[in-house]
N, C-alpha and C. Protein backbone atom coordinates (compact mmCIF):
# COMPACT_ATOMS: atom_id res chain seq x y z
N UNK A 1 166.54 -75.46 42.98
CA UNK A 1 165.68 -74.69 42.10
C UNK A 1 164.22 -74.86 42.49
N UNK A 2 163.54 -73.96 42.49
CA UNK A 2 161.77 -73.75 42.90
C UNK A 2 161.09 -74.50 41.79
N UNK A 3 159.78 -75.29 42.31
CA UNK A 3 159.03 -75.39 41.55
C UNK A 3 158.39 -74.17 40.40
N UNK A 4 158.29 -72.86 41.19
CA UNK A 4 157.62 -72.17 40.43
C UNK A 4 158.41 -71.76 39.41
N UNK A 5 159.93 -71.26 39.72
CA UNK A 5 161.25 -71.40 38.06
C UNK A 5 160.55 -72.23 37.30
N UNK A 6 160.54 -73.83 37.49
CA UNK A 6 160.30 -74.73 36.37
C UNK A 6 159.26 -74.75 35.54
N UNK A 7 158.35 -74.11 36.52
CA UNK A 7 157.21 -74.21 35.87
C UNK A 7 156.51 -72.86 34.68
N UNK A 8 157.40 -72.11 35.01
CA UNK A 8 157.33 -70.74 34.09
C UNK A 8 157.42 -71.53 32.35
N UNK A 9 156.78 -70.28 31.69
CA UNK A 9 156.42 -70.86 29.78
C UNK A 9 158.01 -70.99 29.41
N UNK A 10 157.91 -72.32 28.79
CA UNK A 10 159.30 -71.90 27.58
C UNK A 10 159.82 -71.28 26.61
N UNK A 11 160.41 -70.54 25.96
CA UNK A 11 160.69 -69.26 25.15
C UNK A 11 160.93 -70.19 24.12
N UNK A 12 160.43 -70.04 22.77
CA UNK A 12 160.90 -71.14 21.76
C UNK A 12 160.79 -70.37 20.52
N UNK A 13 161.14 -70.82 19.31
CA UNK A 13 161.16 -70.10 18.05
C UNK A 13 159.70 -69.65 17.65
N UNK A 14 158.72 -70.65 18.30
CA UNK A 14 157.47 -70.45 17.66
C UNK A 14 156.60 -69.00 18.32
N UNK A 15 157.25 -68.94 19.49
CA UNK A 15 156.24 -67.98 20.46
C UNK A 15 157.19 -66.78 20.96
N UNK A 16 158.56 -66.60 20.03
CA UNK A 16 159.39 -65.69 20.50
C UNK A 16 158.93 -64.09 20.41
N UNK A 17 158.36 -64.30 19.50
CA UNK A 17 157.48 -62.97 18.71
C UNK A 17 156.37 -62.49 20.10
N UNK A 18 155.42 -63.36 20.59
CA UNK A 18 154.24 -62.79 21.45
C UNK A 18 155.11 -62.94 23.16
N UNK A 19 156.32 -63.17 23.06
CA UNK A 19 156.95 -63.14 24.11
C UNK A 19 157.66 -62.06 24.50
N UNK A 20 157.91 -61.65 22.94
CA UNK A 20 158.76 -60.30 22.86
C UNK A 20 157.82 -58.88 23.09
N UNK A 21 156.45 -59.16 22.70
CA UNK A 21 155.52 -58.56 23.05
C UNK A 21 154.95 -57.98 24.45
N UNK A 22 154.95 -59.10 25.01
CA UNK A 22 154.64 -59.61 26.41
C UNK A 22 155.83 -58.66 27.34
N UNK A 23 157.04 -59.07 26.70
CA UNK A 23 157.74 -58.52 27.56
C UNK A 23 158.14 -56.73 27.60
N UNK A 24 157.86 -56.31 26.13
CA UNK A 24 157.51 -55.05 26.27
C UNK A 24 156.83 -54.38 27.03
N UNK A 25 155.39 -55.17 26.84
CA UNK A 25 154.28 -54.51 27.65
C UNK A 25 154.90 -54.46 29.33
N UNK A 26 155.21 -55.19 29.75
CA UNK A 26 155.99 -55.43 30.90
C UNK A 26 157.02 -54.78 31.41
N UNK A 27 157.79 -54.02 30.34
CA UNK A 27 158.53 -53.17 30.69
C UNK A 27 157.95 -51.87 30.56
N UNK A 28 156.95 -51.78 30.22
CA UNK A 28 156.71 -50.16 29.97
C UNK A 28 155.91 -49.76 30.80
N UNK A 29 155.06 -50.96 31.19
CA UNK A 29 154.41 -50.95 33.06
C UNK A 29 155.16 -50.81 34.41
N UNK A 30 156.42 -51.13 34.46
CA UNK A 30 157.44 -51.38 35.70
C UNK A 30 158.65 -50.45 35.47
N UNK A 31 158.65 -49.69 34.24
CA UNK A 31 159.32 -48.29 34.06
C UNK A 31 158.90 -47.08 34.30
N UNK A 32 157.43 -47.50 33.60
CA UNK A 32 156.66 -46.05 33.67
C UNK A 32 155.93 -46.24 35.03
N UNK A 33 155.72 -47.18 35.39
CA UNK A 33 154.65 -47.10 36.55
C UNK A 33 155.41 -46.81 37.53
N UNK A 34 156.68 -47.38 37.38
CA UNK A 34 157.66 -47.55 39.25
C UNK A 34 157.53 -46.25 39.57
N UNK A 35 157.98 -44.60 38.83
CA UNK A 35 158.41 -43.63 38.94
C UNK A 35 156.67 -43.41 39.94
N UNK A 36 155.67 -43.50 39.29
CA UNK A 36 154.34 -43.30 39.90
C UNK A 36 154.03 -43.40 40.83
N UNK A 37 154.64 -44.84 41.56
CA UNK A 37 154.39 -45.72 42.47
C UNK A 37 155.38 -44.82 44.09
N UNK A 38 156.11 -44.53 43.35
CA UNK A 38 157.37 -43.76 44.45
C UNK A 38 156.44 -42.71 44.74
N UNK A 39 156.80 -42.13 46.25
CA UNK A 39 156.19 -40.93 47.21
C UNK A 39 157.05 -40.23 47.28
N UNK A 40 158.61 -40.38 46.80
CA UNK A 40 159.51 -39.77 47.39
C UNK A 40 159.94 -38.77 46.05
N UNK A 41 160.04 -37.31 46.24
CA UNK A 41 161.27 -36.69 45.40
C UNK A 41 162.65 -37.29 44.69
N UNK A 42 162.44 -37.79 43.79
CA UNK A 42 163.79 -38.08 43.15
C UNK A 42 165.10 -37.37 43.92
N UNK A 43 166.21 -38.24 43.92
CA UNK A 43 167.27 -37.55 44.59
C UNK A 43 168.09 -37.30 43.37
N UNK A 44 168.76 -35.99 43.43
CA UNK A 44 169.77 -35.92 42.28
C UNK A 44 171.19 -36.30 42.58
N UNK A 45 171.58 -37.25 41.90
CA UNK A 45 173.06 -37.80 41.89
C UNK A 45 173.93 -36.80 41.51
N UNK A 46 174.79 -36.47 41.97
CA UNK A 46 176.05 -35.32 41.83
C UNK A 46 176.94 -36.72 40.81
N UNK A 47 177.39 -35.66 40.10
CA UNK A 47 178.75 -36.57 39.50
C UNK A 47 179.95 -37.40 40.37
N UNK A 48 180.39 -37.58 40.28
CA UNK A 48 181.75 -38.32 40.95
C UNK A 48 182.87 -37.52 40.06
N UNK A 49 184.05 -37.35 40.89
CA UNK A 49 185.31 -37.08 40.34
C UNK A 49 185.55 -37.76 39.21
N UNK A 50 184.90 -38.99 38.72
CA UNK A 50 185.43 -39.58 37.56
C UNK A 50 184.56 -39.09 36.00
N UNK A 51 183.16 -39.00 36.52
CA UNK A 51 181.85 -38.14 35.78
C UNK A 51 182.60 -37.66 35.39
N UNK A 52 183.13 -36.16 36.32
CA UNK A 52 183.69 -35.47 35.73
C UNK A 52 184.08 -35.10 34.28
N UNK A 53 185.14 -36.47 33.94
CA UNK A 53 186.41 -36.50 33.38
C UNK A 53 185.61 -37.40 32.14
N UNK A 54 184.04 -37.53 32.25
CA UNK A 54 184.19 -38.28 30.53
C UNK A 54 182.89 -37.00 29.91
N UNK A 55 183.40 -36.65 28.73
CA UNK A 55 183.13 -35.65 28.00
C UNK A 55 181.13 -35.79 27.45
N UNK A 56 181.05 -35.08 27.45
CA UNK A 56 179.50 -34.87 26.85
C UNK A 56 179.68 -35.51 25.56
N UNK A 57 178.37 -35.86 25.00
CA UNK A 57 178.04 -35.60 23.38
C UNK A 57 176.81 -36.37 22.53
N UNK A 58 175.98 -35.61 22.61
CA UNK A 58 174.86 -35.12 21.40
C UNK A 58 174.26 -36.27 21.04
N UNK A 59 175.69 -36.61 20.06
CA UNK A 59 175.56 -37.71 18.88
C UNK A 59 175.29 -38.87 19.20
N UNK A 60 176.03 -39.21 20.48
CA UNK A 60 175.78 -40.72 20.85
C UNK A 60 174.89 -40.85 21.33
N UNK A 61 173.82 -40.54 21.57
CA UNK A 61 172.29 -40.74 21.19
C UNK A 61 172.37 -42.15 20.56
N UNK A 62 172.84 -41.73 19.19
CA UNK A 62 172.61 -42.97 18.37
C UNK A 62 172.81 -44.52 18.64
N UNK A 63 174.21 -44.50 20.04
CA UNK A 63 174.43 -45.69 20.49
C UNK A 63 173.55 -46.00 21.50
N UNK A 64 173.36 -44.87 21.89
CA UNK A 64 172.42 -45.15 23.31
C UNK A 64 171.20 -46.25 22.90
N UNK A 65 170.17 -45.63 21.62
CA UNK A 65 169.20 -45.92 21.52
C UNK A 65 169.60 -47.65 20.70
N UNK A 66 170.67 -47.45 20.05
CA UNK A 66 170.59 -49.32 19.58
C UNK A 66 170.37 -50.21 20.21
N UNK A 67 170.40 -50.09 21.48
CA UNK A 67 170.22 -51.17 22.58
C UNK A 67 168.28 -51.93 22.14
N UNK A 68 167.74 -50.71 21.38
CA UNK A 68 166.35 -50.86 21.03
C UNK A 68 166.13 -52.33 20.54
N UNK A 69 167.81 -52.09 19.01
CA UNK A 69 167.54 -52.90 18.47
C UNK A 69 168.22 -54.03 18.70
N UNK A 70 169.20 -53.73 19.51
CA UNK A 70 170.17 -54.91 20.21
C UNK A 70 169.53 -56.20 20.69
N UNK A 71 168.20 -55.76 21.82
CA UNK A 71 167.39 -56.56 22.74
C UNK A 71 166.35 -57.70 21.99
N UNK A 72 165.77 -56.73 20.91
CA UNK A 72 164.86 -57.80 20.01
C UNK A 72 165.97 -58.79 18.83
N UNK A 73 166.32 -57.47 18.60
CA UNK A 73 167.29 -58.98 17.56
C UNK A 73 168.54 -60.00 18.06
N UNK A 74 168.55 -59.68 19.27
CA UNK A 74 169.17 -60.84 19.69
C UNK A 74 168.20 -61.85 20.15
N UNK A 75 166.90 -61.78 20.51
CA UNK A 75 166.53 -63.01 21.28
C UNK A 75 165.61 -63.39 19.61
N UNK A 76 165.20 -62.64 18.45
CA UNK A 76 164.63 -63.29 17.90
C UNK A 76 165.55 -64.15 16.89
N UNK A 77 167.05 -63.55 16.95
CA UNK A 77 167.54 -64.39 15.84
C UNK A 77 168.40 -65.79 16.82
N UNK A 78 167.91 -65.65 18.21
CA UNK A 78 168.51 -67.19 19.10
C UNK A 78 168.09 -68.48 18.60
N UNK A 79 169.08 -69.16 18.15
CA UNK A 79 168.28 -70.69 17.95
C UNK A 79 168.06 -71.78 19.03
N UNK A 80 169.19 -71.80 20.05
CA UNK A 80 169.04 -71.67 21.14
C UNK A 80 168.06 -71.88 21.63
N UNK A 81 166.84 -72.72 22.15
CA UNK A 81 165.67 -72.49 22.99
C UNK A 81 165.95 -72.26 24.14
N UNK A 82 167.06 -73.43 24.98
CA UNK A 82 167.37 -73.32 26.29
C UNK A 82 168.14 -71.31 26.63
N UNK A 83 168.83 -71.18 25.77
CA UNK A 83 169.54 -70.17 26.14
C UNK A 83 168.95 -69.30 26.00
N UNK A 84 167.69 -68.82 25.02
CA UNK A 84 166.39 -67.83 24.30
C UNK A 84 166.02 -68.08 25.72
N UNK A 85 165.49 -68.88 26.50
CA UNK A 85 164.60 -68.60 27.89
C UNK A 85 165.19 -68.25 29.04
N UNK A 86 166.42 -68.85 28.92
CA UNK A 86 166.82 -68.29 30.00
C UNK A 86 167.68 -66.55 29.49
N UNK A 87 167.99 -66.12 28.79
CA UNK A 87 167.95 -64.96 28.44
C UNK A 87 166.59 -63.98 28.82
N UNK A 88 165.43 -64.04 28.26
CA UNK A 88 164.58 -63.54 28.19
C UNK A 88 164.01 -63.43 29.72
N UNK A 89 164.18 -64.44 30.76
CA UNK A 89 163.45 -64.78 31.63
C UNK A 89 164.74 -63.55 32.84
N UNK A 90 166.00 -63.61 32.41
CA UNK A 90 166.91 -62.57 33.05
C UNK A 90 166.73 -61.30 33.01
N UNK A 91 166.79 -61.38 32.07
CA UNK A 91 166.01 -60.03 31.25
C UNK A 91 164.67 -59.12 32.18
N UNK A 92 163.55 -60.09 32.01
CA UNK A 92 162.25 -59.68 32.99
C UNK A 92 162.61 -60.00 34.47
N UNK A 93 163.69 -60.65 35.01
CA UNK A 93 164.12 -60.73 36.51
C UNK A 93 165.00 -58.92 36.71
N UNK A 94 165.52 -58.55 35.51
CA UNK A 94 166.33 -57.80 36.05
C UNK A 94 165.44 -56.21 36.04
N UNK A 95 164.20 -55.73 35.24
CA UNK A 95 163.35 -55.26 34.85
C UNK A 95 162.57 -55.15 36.32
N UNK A 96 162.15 -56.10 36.84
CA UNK A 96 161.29 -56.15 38.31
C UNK A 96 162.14 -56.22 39.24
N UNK A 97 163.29 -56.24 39.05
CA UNK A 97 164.14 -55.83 40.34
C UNK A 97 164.31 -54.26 40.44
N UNK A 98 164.79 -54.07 39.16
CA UNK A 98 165.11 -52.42 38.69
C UNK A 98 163.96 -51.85 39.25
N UNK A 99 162.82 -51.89 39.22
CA UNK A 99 161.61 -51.15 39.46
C UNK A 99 160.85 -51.08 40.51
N UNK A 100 161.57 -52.25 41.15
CA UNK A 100 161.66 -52.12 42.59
C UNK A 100 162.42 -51.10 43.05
N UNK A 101 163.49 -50.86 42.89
CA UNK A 101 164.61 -49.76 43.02
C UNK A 101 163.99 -48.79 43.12
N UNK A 102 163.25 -48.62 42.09
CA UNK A 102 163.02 -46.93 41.58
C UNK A 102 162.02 -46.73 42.47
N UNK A 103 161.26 -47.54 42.73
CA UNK A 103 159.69 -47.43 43.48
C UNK A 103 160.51 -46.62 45.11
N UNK A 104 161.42 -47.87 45.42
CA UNK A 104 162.18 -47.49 47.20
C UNK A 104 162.99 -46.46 46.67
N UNK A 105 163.81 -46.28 45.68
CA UNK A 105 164.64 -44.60 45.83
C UNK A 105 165.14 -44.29 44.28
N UNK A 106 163.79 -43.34 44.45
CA UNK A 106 163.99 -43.25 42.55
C UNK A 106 164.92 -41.80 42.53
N UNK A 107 166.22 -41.89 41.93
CA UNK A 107 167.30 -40.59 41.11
C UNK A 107 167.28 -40.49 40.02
N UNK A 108 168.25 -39.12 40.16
CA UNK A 108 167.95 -38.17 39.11
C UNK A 108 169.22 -37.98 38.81
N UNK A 109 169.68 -37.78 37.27
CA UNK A 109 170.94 -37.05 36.76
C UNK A 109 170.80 -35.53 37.17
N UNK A 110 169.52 -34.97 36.97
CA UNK A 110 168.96 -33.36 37.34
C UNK A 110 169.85 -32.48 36.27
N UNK A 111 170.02 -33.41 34.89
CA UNK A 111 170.94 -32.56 33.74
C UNK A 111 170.07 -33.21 31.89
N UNK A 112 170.38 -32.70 31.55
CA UNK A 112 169.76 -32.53 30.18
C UNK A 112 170.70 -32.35 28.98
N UNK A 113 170.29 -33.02 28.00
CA UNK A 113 171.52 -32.30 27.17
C UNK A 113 170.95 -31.64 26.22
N UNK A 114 172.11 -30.55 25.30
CA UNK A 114 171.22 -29.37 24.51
C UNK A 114 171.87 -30.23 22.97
N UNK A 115 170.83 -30.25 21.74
CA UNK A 115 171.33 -30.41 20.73
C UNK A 115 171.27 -29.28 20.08
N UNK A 116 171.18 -27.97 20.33
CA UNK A 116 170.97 -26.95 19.40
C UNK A 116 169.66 -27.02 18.56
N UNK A 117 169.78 -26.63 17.66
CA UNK A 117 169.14 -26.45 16.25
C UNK A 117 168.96 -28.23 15.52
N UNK A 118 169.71 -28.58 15.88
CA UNK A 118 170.42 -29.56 15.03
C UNK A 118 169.33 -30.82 14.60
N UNK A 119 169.12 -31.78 14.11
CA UNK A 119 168.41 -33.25 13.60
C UNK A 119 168.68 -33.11 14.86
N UNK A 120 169.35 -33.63 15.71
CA UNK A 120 169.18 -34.30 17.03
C UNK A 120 168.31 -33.95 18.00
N UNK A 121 168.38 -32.22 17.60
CA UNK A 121 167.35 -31.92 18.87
C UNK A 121 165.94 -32.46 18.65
N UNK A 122 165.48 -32.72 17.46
CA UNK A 122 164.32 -33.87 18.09
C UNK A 122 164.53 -35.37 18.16
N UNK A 123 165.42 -35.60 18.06
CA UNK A 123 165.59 -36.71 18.84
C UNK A 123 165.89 -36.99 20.11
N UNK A 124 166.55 -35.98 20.48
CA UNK A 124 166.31 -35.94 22.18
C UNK A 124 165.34 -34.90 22.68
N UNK A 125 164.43 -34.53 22.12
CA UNK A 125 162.91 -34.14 22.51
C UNK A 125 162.21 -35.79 22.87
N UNK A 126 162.34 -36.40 21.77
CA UNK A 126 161.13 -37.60 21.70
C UNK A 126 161.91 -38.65 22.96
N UNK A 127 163.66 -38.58 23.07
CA UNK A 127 164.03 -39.27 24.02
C UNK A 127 163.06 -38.80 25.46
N UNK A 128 163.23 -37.56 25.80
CA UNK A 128 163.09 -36.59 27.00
C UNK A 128 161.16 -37.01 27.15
N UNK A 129 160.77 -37.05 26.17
CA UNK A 129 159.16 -37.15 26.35
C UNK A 129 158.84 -38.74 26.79
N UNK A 130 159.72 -39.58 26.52
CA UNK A 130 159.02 -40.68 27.28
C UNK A 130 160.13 -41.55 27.99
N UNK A 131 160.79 -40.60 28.51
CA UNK A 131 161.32 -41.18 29.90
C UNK A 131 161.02 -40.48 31.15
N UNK A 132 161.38 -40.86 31.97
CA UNK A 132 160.87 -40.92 32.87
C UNK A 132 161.97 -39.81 34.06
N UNK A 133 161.70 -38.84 34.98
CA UNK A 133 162.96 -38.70 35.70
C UNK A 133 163.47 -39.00 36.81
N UNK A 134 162.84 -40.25 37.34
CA UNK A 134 163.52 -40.62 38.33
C UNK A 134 163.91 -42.22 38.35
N UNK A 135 164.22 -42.74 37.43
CA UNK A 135 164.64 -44.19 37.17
C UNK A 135 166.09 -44.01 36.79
N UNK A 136 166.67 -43.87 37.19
CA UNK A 136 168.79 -43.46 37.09
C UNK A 136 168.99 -44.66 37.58
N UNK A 137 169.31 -45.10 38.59
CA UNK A 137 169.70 -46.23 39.61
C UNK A 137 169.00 -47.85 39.69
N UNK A 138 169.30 -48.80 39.26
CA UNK A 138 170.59 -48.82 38.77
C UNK A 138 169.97 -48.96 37.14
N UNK A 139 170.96 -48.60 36.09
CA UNK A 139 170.81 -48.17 34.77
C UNK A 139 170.38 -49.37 33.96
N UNK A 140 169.21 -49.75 33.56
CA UNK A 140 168.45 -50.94 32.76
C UNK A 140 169.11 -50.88 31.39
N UNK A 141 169.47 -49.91 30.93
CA UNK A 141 170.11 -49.86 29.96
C UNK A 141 171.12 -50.95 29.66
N UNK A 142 172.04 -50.50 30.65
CA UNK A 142 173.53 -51.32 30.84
C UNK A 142 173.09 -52.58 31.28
N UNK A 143 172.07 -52.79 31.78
CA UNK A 143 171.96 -54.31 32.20
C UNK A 143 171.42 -55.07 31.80
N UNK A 144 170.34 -54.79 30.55
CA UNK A 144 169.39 -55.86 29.32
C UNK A 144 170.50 -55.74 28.73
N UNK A 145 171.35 -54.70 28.20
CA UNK A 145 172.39 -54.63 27.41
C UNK A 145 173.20 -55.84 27.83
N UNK A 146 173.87 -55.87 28.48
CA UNK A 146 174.66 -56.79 29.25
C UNK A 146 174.01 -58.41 29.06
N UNK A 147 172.84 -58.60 29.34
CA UNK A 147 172.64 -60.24 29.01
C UNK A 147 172.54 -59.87 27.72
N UNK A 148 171.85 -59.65 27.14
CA UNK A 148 171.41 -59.42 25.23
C UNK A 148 172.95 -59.92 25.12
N UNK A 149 174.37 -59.36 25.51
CA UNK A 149 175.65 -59.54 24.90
C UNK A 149 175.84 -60.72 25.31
N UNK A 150 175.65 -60.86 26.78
CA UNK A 150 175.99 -62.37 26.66
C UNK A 150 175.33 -63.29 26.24
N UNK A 151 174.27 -63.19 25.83
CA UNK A 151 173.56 -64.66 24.92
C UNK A 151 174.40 -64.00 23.68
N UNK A 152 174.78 -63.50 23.34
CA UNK A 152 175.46 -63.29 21.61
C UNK A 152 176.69 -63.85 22.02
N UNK A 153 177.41 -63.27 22.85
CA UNK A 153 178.52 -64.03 23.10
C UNK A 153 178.95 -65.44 23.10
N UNK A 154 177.75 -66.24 23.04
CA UNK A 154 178.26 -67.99 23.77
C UNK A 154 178.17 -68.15 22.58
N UNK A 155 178.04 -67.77 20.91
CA UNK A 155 177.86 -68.25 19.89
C UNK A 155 179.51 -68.46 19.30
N UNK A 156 180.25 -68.21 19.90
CA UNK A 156 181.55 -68.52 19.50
C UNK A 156 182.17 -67.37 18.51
N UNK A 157 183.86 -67.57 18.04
CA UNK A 157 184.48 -66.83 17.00
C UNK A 157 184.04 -65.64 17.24
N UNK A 158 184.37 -64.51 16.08
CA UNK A 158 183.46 -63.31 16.74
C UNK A 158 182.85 -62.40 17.39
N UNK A 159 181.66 -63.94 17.47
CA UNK A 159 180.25 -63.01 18.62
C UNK A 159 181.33 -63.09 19.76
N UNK A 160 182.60 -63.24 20.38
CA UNK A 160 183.23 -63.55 21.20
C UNK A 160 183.43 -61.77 21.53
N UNK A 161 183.72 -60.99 20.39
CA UNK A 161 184.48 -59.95 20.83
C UNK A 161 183.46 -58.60 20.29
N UNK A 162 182.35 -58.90 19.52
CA UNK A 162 181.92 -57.97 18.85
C UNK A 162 180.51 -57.61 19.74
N UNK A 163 180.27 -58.58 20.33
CA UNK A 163 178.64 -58.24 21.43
C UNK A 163 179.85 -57.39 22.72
N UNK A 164 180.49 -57.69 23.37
CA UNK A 164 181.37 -57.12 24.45
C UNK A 164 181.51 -55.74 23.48
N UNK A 165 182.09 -55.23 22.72
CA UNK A 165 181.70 -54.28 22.43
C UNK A 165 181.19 -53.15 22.35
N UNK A 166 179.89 -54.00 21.98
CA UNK A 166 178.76 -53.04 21.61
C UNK A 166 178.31 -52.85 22.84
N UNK A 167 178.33 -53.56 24.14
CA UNK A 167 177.69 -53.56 25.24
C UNK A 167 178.76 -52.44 25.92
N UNK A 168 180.03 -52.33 25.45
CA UNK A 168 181.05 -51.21 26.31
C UNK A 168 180.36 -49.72 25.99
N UNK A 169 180.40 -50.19 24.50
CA UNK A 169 179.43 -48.50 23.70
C UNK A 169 178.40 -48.34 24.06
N UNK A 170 177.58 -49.14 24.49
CA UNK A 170 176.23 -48.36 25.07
C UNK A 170 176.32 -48.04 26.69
N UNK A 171 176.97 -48.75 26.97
CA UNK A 171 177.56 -48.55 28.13
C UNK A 171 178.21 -46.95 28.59
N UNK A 172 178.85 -46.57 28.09
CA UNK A 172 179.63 -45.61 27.70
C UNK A 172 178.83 -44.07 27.31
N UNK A 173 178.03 -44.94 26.32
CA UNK A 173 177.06 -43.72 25.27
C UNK A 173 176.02 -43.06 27.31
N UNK A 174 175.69 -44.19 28.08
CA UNK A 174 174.78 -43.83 28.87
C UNK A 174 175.80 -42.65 29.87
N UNK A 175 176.59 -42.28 29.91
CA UNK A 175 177.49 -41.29 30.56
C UNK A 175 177.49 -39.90 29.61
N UNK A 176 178.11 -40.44 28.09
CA UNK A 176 178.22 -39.29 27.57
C UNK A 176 176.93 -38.91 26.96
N UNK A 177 175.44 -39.03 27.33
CA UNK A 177 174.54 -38.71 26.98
C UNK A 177 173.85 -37.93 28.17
N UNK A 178 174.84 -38.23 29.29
CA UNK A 178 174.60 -37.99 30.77
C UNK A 178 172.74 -38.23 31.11
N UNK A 179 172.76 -39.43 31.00
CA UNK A 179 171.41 -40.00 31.28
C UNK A 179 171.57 -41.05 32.56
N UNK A 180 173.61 -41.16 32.59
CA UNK A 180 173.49 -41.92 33.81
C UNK A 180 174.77 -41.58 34.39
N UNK A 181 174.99 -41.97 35.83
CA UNK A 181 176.40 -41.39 36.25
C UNK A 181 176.89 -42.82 36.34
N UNK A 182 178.28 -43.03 36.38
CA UNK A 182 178.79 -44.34 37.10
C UNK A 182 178.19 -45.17 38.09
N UNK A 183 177.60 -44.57 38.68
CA UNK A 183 177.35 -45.50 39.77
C UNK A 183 176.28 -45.92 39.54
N UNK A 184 175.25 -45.71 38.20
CA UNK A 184 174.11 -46.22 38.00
C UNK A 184 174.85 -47.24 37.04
N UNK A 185 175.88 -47.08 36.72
CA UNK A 185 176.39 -48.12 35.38
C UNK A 185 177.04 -49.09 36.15
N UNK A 186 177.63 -49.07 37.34
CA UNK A 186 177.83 -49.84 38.28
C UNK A 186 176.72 -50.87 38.66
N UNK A 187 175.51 -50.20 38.94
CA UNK A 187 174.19 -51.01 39.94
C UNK A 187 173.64 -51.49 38.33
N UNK A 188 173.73 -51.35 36.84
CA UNK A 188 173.12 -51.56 36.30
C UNK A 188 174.47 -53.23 35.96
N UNK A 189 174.99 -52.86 36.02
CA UNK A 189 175.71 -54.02 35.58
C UNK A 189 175.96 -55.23 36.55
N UNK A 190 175.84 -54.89 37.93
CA UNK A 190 175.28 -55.62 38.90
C UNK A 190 173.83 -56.76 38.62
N UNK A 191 172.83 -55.74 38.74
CA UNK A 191 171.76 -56.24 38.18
C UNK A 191 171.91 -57.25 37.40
N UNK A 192 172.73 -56.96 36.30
CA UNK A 192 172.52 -57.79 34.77
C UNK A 192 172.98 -59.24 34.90
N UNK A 193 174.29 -59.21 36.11
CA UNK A 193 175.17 -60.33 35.88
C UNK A 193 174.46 -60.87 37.25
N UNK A 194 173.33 -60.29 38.05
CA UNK A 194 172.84 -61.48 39.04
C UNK A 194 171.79 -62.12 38.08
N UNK A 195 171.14 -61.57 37.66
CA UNK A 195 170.07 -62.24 36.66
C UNK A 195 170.25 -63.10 35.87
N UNK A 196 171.29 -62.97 35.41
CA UNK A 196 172.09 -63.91 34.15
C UNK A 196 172.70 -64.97 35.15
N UNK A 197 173.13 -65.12 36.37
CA UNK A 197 174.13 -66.16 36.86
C UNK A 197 172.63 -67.21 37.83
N UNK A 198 171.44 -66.00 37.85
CA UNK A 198 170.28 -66.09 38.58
C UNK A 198 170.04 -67.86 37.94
N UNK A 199 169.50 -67.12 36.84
CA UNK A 199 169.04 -68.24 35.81
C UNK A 199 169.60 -69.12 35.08
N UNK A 200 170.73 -69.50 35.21
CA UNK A 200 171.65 -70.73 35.05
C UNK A 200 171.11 -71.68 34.60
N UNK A 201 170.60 -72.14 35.90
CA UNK A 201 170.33 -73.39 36.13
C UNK A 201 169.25 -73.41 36.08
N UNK A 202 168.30 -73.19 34.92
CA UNK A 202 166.84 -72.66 35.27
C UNK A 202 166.64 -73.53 33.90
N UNK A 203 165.51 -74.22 34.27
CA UNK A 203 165.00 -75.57 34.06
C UNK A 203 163.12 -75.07 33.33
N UNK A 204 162.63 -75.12 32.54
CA UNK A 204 161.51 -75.01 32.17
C UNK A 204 160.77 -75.79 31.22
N UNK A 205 159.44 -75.83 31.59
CA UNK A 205 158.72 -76.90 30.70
C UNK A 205 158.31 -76.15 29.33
N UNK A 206 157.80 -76.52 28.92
CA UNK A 206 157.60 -76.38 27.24
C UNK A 206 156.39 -76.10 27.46
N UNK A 207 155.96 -75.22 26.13
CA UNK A 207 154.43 -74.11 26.12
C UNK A 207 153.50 -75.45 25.61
C-alpha cells in the first residue's frame, strides 16, 4: 500500500456531511467537465441482440433516479468509520476513472425516451437538461450503485438481500430507461468492483 493511500483524510461521523459535499462537487466537475474535455464526437452504441429483448419504460425513471438517494443515505447512516472511508474513497476512485473514459472515448445511446403528455415528461426534461451526451461507457450509475450496496450489505440479516436488490433495479431501470446499453452496465460494474476490491486494504489516518 502507498504512502499517499494512507495518508488521504478519514471519513468519520463528524465530517461525513462536508465530505459528502466535497464529493459532489467532485462529481459534477469530472461528469460535466470530462464530456468538455473530449475532442472527439461521441460514438453511438448500437444495441446488442440482447438490448434488443429488454422492453422500454417511462416509469422507471423513478428507480433510476433513487440511486440519488441510495448514495447519501448509505454513507451518512454508516457507523462504520473504517468501512464509511473506504466506501466513499471507492466511490471517488471509480468517478476519476469513469471520466477518464469519457474524456479518451466518450458514447452515446443516440436514443431518448418519450413520456407523452404525462407527469413524467418533465421529469425526463429536467433528467435530459443536466446530463450530459456522451458519458454512456462505462455506466457510473451501476457502479456507485454497486459499492453504496455493498457497504449496506456487510451489515448482516437483511441488508444481505435487500441492498443486492435495489442495486439489480437500478441496474436494470439504466436499460429500460435506455440511458445505457449492456455493455455500459458491464464496464460500469467492472469499475465498481475494482474500486471496492481497490480499497480493501486501505489504511488511513484520522482528520
Amino acid at each position: 500500500m502507498s504512502r499517499g493511500l494512507a495518508r488521504l483524510p478519514r471519513i468519520t461521523r463528524a465530517n461525513v456531511g462536508r465530505a459528502l459535499l466535497v464529493g459532489y462537487l467532485c462529481f459534477l466537475v469530472l461528469y460535466l467537465g470530462s464530456f468538455q474535455l473530449s475532442h472527439q464526437r461521441a460514438r453511438v452504441l448500437a444495441p446488442s441482440a440482447l438490448d434488443l429483448y429488454i422492453p422500454e419504460s417511462a416509469a422507471s425513471i423513478w428507480v433510476y433516479l433513487s440511486q440519488f438517494i441510495l448514495l447519501p443515505a448509505t454513507l451518512l447512516s454508516e457507523a462504520d468509520e473504517q468501512h464509511l472511508t473506504r466506501a466513499y474513497y471507492a466511490m471517488l476512485g471509480a468517478t476519476i476513472a469513469s471520466a477518464l473514459v469519457f474524456v479518451i472515448w466518450p458514447t452515446t445511446v443516440g436514443q431518448t425516451m418519450s413520456a407523452g403528455e404525462t407527469s413524467l415528461a418533465i421529469v425526463w426534461r429536467w433528467l435530459y437538461f443536466f446530463d450530459v451526451p456522451g458519458n454512456c461507457f462505462p455506466s457510473l450509475h451501476v457502479a456507485l450503485s454497486l459499492i453504496a450496496c455493498s457497504l449496506l450489505a456487510r451489515r448482516g440479516a437483511l441488508w444481505r438481500v435487500l441492498p443486492p436488490a435495489w442495486w439489480l433495479a437500478i441496474a436494470l431501470s439504466t436499460l429500460t430507461t435506455r440511458q445505457h446499453r449492456l455493455l455500459d452496465v458491464a464496464g460500469g460494474f467492472a469499475v465498481g468492483c475494482l474500486a471496492w476490491l481497490i480499497t480493501r486494504q486501505l489504511a488511513l489516518r484520522r482528520c
